[in-house]
N, C-alpha and C. Protein backbone atom coordinates (compact mmCIF):
# COMPACT_ATOMS: atom_id res chain seq x y z
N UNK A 1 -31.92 -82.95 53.28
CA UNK A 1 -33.16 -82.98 52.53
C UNK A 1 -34.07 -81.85 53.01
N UNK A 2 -34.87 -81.44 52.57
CA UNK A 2 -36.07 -80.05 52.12
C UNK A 2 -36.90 -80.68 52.84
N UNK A 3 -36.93 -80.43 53.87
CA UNK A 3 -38.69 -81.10 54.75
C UNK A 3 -39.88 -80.89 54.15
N UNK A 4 -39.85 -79.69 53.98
CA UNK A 4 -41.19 -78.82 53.05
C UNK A 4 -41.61 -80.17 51.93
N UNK A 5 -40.60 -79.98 51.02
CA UNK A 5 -40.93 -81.11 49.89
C UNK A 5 -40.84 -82.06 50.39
N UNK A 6 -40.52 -82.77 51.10
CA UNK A 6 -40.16 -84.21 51.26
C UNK A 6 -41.76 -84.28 52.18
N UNK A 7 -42.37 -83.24 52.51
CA UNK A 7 -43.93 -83.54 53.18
C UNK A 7 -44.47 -83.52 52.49
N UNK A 8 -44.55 -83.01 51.21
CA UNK A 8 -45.86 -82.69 49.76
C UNK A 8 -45.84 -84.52 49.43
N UNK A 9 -45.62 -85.21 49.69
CA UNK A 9 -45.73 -86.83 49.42
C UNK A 9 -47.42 -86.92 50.00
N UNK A 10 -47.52 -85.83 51.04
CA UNK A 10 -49.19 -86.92 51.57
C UNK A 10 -49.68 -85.52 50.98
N UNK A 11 -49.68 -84.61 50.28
CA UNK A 11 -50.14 -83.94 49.09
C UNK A 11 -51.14 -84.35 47.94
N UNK A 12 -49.72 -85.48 47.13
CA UNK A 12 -49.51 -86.41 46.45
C UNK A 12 -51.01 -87.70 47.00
N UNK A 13 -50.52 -87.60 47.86
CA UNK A 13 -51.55 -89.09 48.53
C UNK A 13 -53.18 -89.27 48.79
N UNK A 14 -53.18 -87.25 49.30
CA UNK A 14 -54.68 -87.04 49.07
C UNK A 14 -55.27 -86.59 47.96
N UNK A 15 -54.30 -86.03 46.79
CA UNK A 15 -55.11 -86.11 45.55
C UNK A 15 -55.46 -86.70 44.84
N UNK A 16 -54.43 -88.14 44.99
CA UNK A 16 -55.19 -89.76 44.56
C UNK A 16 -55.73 -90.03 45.12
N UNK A 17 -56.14 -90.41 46.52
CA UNK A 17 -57.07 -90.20 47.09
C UNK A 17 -58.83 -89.60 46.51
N UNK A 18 -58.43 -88.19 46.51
CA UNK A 18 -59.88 -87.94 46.61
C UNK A 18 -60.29 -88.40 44.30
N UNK A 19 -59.20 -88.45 43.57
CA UNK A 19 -59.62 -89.39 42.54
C UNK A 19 -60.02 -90.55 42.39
N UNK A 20 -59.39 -91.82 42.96
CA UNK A 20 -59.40 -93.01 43.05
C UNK A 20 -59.75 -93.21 44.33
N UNK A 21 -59.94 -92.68 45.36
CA UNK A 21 -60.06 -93.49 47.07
C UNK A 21 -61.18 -94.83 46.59
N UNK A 22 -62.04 -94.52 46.29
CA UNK A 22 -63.33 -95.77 46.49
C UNK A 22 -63.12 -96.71 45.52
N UNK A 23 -62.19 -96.98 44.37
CA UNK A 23 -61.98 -97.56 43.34
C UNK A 23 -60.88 -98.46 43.66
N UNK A 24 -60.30 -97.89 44.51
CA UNK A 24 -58.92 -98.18 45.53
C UNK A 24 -59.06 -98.92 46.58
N UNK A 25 -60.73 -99.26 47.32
CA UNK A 25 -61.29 -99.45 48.34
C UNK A 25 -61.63 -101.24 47.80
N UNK A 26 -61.96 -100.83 46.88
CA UNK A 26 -62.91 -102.08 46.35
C UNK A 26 -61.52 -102.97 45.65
N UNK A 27 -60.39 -102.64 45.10
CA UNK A 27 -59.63 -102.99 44.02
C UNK A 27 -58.34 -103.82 45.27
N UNK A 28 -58.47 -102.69 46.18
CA UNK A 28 -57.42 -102.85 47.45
C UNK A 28 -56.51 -103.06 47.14
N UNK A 29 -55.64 -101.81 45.89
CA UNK A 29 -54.46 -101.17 45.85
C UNK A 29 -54.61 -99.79 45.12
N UNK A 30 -53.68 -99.06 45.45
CA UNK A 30 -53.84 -97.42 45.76
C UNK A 30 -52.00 -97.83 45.77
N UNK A 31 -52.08 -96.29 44.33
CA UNK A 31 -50.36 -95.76 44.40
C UNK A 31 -50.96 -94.09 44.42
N UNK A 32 -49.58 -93.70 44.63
CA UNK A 32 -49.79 -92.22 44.01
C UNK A 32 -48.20 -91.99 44.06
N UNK A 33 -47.60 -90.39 43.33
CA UNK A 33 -46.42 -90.31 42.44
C UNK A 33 -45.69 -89.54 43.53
N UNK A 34 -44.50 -89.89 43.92
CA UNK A 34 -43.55 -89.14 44.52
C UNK A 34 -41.94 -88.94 43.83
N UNK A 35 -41.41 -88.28 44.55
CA UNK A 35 -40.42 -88.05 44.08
C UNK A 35 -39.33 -88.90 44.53
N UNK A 36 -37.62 -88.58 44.01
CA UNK A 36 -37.15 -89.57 44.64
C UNK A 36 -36.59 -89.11 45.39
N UNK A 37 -36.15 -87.99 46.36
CA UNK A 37 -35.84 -87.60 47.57
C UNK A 37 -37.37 -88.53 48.74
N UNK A 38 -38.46 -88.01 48.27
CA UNK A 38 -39.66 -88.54 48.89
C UNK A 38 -39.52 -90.03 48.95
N UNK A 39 -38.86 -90.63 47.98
CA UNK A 39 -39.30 -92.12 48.24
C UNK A 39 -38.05 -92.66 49.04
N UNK A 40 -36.63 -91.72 48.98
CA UNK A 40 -35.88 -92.37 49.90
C UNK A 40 -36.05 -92.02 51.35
N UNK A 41 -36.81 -90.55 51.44
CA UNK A 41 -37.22 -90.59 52.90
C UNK A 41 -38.36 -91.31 53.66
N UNK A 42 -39.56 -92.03 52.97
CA UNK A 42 -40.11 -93.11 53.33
C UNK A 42 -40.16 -94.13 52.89
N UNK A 43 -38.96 -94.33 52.25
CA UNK A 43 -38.56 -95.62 52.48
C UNK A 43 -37.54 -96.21 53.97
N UNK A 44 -37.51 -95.30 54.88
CA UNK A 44 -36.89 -95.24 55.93
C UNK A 44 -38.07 -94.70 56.82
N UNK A 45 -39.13 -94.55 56.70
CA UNK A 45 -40.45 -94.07 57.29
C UNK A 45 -41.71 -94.39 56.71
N UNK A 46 -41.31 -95.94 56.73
CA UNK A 46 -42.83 -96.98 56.26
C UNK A 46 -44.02 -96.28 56.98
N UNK A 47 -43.59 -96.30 58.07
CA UNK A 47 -44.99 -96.06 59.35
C UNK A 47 -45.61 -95.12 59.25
N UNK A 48 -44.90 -94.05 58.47
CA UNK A 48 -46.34 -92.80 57.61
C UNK A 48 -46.99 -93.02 56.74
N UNK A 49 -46.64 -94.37 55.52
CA UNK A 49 -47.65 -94.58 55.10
C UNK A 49 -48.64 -95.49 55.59
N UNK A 50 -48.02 -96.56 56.44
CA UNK A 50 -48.97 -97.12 57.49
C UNK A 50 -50.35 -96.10 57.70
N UNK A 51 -49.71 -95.33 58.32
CA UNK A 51 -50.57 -94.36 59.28
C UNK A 51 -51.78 -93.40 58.13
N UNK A 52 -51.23 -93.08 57.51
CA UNK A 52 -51.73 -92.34 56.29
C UNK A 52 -52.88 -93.33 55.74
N UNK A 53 -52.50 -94.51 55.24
CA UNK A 53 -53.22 -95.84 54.70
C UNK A 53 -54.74 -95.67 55.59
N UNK A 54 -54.43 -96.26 56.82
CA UNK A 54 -55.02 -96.16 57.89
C UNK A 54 -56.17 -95.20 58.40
N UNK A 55 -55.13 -94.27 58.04
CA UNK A 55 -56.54 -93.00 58.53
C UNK A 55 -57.73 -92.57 57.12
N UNK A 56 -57.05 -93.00 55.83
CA UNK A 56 -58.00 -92.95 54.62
C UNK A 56 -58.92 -94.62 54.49
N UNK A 57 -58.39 -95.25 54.60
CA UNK A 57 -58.62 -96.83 54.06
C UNK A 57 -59.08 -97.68 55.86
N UNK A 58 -59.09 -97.14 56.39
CA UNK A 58 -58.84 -98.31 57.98
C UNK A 58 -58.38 -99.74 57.83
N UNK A 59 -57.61 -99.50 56.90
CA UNK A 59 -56.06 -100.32 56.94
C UNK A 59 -55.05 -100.10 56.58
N UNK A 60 -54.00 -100.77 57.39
CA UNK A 60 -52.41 -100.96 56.83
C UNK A 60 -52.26 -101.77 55.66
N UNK A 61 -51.17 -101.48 54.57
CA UNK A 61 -50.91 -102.21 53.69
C UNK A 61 -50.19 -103.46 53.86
N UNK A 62 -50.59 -104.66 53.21
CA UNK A 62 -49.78 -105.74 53.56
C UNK A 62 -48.03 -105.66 52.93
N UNK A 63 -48.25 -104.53 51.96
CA UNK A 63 -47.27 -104.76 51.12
C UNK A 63 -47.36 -103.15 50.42
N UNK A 64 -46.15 -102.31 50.61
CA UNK A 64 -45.41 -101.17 49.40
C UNK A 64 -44.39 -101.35 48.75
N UNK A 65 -44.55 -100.80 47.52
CA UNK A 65 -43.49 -100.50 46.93
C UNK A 65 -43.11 -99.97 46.38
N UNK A 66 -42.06 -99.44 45.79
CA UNK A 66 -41.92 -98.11 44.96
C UNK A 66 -41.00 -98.62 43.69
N UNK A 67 -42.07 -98.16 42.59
CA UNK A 67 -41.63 -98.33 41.44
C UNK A 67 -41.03 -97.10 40.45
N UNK A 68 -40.29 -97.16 39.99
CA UNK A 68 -39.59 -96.13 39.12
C UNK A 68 -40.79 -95.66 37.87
N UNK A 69 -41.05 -94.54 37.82
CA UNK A 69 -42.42 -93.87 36.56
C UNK A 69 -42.15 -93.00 35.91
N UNK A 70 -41.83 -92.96 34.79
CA UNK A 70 -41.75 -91.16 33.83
C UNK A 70 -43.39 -90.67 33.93
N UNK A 71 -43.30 -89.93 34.36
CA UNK A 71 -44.96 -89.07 34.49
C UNK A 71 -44.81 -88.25 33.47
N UNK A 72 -44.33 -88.07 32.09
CA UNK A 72 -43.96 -87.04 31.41
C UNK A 72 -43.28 -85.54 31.14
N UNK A 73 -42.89 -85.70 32.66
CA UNK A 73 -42.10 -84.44 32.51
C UNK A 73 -40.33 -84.55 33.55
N UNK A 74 -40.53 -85.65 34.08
CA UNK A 74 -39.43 -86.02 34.52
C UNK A 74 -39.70 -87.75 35.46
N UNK A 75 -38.79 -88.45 35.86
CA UNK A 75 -38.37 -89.49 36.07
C UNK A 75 -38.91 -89.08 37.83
N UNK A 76 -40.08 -90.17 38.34
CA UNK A 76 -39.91 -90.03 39.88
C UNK A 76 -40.59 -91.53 40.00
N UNK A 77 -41.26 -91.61 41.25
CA UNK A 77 -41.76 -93.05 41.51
C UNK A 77 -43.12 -93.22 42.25
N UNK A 78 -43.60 -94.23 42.02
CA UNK A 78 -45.29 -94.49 42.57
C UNK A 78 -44.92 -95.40 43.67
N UNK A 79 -45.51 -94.87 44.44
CA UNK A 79 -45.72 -95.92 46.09
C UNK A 79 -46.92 -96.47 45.89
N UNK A 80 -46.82 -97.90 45.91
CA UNK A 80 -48.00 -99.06 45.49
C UNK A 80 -47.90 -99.46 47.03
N UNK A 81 -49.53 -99.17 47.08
CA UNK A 81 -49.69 -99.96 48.61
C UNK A 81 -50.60 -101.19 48.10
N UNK A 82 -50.82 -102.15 48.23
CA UNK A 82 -51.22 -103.69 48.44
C UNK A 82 -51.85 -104.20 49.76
N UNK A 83 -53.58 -104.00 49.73
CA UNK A 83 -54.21 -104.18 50.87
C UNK A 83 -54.70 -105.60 50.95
């Protein structure tokens, strides 16, 4: 796997972020769109989004998951965190 890309996931995380962070705060769930190389490499490396969660939200999610999404230009997946 492409490290380079497989890091653009917290890319991905701060540009929902700085759209939704406070909407996300109050609602206490926050996704944003990765790919599926990205979602099989943290899906074996929960603890970055832990950590990631954490340092935006000052919490861990009780619960992720990754759902399959056509974003309109090809087939990838949203990491749903559940605070």
């Amino acid at each position: 796997m492409n490290q380079l890309i497989i890091d653009r996931w917290k890319d991905s995380f701060r540009d929902a972020f700085a759209c939704n962070g406070e909407h996300c705060k109050e609602t206490g769930f926050f996704c944003f769109e990765i790919t599926v190389e990205q979602k099989e490499y943290l899906e074996d490396h929960i603890e970055l989004i832990d950590a990631m969660c954490e340092d935006y939200f000052d919490k861990v999610p009780h619960t992720i998951k990754f759902e399959p999404f056509n974003n309109g230009m090809e087939y990838v997946y949203t990491c749903d965190c559940y605070f």
